[in-house]
N, C-alpha and C. Protein backbone atom coordinates (compact mmCIF):
# COMPACT_ATOMS: atom_id res chain seq x y z
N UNK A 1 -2.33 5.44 7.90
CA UNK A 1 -3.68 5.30 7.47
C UNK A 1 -3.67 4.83 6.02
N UNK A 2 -4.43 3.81 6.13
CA UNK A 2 -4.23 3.42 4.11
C UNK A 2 -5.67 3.02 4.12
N UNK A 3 -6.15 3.25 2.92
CA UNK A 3 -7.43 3.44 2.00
C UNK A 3 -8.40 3.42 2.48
N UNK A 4 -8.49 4.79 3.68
CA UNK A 4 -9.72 4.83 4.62
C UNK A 4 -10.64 6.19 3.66
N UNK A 5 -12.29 5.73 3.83
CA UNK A 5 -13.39 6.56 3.00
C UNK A 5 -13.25 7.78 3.49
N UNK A 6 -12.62 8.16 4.77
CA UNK A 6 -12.63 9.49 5.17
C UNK A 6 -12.05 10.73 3.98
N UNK A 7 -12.81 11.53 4.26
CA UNK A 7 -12.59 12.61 2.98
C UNK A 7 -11.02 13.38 3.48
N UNK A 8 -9.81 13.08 3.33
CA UNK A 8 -8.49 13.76 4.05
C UNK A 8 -7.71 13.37 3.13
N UNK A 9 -7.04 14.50 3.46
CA UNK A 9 -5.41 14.36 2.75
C UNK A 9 -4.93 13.00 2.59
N UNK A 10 -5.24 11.83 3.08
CA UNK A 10 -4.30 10.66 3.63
C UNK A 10 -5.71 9.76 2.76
N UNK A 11 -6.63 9.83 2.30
CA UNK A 11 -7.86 9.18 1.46
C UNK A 11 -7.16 8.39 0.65
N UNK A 12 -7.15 7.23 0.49
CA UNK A 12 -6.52 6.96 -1.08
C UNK A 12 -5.69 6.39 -1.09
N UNK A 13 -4.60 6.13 0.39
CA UNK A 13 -2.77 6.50 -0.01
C UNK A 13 -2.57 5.98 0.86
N UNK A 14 -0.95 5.84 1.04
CA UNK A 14 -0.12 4.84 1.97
C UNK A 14 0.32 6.15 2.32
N UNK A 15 0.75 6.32 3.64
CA UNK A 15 1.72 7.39 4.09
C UNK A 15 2.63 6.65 5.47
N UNK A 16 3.60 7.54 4.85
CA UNK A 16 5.00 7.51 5.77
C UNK A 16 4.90 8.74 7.01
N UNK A 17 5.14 8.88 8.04
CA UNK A 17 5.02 10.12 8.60
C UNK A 17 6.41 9.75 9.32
N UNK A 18 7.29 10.82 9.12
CA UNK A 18 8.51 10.92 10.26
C UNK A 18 8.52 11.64 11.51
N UNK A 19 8.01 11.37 12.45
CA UNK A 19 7.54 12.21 13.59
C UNK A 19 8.88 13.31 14.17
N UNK A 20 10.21 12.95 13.82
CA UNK A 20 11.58 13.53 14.34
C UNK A 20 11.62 14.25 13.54
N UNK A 21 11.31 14.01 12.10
CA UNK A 21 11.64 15.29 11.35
C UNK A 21 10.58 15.61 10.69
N UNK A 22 9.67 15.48 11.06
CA UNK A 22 8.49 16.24 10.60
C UNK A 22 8.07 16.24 9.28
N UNK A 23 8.31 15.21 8.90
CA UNK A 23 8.46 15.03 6.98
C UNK A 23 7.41 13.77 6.58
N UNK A 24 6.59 13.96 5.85
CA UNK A 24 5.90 12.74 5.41
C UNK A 24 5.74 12.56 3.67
N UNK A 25 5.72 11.11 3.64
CA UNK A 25 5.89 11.32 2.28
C UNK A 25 4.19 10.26 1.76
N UNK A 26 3.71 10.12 0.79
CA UNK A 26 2.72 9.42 0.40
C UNK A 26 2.26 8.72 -1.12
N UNK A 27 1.92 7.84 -0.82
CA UNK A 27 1.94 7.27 -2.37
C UNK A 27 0.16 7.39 -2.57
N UNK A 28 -0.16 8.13 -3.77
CA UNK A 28 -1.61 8.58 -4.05
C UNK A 28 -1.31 8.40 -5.49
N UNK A 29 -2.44 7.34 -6.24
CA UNK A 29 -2.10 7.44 -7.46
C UNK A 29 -3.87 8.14 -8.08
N UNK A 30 -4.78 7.79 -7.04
CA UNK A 30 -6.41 8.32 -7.71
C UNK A 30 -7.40 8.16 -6.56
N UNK A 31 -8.41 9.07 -6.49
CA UNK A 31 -9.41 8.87 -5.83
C UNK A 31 -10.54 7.28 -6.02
N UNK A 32 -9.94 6.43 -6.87
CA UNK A 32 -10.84 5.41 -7.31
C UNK A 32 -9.86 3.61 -6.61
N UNK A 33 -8.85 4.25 -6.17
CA UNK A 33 -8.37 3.38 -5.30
C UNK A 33 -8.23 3.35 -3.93
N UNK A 34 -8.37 2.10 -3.44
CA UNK A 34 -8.40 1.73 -1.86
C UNK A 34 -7.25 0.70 -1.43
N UNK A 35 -5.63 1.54 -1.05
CA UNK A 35 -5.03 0.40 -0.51
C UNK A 35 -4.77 -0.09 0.74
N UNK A 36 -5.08 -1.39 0.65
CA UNK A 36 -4.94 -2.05 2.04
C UNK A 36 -3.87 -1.31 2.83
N UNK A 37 -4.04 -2.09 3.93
CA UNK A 37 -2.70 -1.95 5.04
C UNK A 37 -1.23 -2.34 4.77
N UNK A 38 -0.43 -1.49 4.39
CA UNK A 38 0.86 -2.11 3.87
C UNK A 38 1.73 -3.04 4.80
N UNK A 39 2.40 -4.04 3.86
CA UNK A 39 3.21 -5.06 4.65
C UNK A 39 4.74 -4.37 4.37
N UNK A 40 5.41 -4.76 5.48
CA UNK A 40 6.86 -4.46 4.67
C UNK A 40 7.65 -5.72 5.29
N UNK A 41 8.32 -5.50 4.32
CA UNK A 41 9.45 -6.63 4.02
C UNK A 41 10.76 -6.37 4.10
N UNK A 42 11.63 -7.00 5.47
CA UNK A 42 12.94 -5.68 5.28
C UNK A 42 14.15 -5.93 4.33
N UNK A 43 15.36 -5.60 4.16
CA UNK A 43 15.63 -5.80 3.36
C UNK A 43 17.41 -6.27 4.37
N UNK A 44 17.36 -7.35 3.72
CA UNK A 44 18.08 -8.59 4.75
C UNK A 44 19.59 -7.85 5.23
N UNK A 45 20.14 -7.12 4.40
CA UNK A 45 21.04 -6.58 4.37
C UNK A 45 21.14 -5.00 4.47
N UNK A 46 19.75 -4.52 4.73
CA UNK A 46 19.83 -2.85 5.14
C UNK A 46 20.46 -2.68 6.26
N UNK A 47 20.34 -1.18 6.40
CA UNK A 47 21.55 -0.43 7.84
C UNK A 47 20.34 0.41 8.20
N UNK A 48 19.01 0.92 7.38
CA UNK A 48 18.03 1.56 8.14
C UNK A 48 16.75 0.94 8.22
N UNK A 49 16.20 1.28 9.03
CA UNK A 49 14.59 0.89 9.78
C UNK A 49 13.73 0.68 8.64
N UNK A 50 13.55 1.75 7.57
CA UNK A 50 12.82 1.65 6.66
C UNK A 50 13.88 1.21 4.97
N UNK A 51 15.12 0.15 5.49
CA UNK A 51 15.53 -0.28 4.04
C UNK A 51 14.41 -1.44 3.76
N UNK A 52 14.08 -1.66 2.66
CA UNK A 52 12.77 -2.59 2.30
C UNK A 52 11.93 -2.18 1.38
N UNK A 53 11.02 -3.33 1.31
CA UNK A 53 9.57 -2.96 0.58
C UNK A 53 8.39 -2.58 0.84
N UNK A 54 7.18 -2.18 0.58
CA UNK A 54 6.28 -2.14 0.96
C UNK A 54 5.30 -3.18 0.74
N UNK A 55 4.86 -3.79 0.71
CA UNK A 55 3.42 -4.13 -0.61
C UNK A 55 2.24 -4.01 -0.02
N UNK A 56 0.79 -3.89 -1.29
CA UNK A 56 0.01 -3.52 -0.85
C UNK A 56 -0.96 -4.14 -1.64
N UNK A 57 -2.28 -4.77 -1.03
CA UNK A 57 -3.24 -5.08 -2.40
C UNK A 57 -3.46 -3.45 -2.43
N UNK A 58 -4.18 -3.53 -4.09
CA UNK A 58 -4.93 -1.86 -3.95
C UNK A 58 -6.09 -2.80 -5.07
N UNK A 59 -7.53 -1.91 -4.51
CA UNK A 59 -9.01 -2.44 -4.80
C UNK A 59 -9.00 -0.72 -5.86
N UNK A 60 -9.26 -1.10 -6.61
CA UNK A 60 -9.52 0.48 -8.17
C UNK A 60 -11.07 -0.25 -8.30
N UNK A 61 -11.89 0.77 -7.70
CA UNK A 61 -13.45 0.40 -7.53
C UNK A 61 -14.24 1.02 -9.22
N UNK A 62 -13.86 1.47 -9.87
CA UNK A 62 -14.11 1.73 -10.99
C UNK A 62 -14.34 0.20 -11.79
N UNK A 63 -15.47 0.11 -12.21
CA UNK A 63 -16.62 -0.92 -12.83
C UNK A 63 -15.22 -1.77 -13.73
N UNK A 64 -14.69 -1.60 -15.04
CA UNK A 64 -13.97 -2.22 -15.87
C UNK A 64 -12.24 -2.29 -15.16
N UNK A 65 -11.86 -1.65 -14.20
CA UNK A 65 -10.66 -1.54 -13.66
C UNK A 65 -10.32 -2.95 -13.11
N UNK A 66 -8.65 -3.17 -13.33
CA UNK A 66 -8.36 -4.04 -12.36
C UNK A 66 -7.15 -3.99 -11.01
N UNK A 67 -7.60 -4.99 -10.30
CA UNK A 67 -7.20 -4.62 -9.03
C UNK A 67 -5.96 -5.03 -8.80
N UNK A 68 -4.82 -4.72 -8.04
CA UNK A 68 -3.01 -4.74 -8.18
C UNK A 68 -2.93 -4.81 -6.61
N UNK A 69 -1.37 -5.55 -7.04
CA UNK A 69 -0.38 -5.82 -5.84
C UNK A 69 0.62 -4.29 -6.01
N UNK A 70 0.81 -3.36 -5.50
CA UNK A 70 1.91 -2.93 -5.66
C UNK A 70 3.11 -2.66 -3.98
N UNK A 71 4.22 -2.87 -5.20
CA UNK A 71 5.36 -2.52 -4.26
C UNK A 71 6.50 -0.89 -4.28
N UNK A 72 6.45 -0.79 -3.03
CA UNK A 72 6.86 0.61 -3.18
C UNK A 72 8.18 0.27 -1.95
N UNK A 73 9.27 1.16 -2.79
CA UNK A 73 10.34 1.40 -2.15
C UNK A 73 9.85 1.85 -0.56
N UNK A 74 10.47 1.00 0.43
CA UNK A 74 9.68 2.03 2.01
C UNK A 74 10.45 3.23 2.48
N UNK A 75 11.51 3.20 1.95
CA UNK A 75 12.47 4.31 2.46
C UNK A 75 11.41 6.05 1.59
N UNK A 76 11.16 5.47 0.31
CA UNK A 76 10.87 6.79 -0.38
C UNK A 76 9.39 6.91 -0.82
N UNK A 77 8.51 5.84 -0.85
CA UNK A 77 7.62 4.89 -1.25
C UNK A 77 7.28 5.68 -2.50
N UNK A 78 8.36 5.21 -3.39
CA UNK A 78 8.41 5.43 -4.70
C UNK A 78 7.78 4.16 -5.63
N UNK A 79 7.07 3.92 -6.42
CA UNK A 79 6.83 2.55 -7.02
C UNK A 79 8.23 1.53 -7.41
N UNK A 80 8.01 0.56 -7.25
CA UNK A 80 9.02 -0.53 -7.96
C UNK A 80 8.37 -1.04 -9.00
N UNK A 81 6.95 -1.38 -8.32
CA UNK A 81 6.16 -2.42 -9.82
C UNK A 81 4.85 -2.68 -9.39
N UNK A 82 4.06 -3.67 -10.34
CA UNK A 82 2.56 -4.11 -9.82
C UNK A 82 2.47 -5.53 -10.74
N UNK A 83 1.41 -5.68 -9.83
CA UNK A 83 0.75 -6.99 -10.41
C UNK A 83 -0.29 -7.24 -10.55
N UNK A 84 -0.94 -6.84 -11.95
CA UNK A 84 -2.84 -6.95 -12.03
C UNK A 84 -3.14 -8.20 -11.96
N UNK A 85 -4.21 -8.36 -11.31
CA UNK A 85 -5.34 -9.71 -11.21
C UNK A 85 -6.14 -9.70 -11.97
N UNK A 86 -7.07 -10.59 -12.80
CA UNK A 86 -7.73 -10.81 -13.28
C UNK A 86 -8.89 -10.64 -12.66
N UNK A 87 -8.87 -10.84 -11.15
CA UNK A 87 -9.98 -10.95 -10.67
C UNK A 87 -9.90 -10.13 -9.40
N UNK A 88 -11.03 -9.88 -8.99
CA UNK A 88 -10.99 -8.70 -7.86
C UNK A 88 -10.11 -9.66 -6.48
N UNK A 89 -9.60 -9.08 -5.93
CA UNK A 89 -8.95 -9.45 -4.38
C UNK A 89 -9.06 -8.49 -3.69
N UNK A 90 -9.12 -9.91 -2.28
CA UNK A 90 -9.50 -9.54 -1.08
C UNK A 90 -8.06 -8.71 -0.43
N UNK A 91 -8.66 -8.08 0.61
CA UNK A 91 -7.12 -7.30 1.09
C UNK A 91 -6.53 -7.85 2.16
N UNK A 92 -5.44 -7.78 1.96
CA UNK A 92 -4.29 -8.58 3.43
C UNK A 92 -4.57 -8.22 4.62
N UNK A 93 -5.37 -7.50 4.85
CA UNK A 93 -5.82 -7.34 6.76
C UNK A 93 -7.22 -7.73 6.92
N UNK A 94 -6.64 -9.05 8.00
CA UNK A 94 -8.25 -9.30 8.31
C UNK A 94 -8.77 -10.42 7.41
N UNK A 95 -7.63 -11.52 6.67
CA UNK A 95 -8.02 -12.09 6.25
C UNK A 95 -8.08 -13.95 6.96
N UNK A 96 -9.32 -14.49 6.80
CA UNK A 96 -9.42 -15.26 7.93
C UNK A 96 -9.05 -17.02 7.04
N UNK A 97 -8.56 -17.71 6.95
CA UNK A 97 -9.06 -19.02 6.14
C UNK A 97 -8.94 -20.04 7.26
N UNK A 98 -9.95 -20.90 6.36
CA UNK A 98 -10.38 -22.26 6.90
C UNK A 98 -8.97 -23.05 6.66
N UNK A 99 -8.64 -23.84 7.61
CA UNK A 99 -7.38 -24.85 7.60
C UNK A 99 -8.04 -25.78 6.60
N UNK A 100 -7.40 -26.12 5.77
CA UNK A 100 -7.28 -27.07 4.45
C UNK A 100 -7.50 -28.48 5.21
């Protein structure tokens, strides 16, 4: 579940859930962000399911805030880095364009 309005534990955040071992982990940095649906990217040379990246637009709905790409380790979804926009962006699911 990622950056759904529902009022829950999971509001806000990217989560990992390990259903075998019962362990989940989540990346929550504020109630004023909404991140998309994460992409992952594997990592050409891993040995596990989750060696890779994550990325994510995230929308920070707060009036003067700006809005970021971030990437999170997928194994731990620990941050790696971000990338502010100048300008608000749209989120990676559901995005439709006209052929050029």
């Amino acid at each position: 579940m990622a950056g759904t309005y529902n009022p829950s534990h999971f509001s806000h955040s990217i989560c990992k859930i390990n259903v075998d071992k019962k362990e989940i982990k989540i990346w929550k940095e504020n109630e004023f962000n909404y991140p998309s649906e994460p992409l992952f990217i594997p990592n050409p040379n891993g040995n596990d399911e989750d060696d890779g990246v994550l990325i994510s637009t995230v929308t920070d709905n707060r009036p003067e805030a700006q809005d970021f790409l971030i990437y999170l380790d997928a194994k731990t979804l620990t941050e790696i880095g971000r990338a502010y926009f100048a300008n608000r962006i749209p989120r990676l699911h559901g995005i439709f364009l006209p052929t050029p």
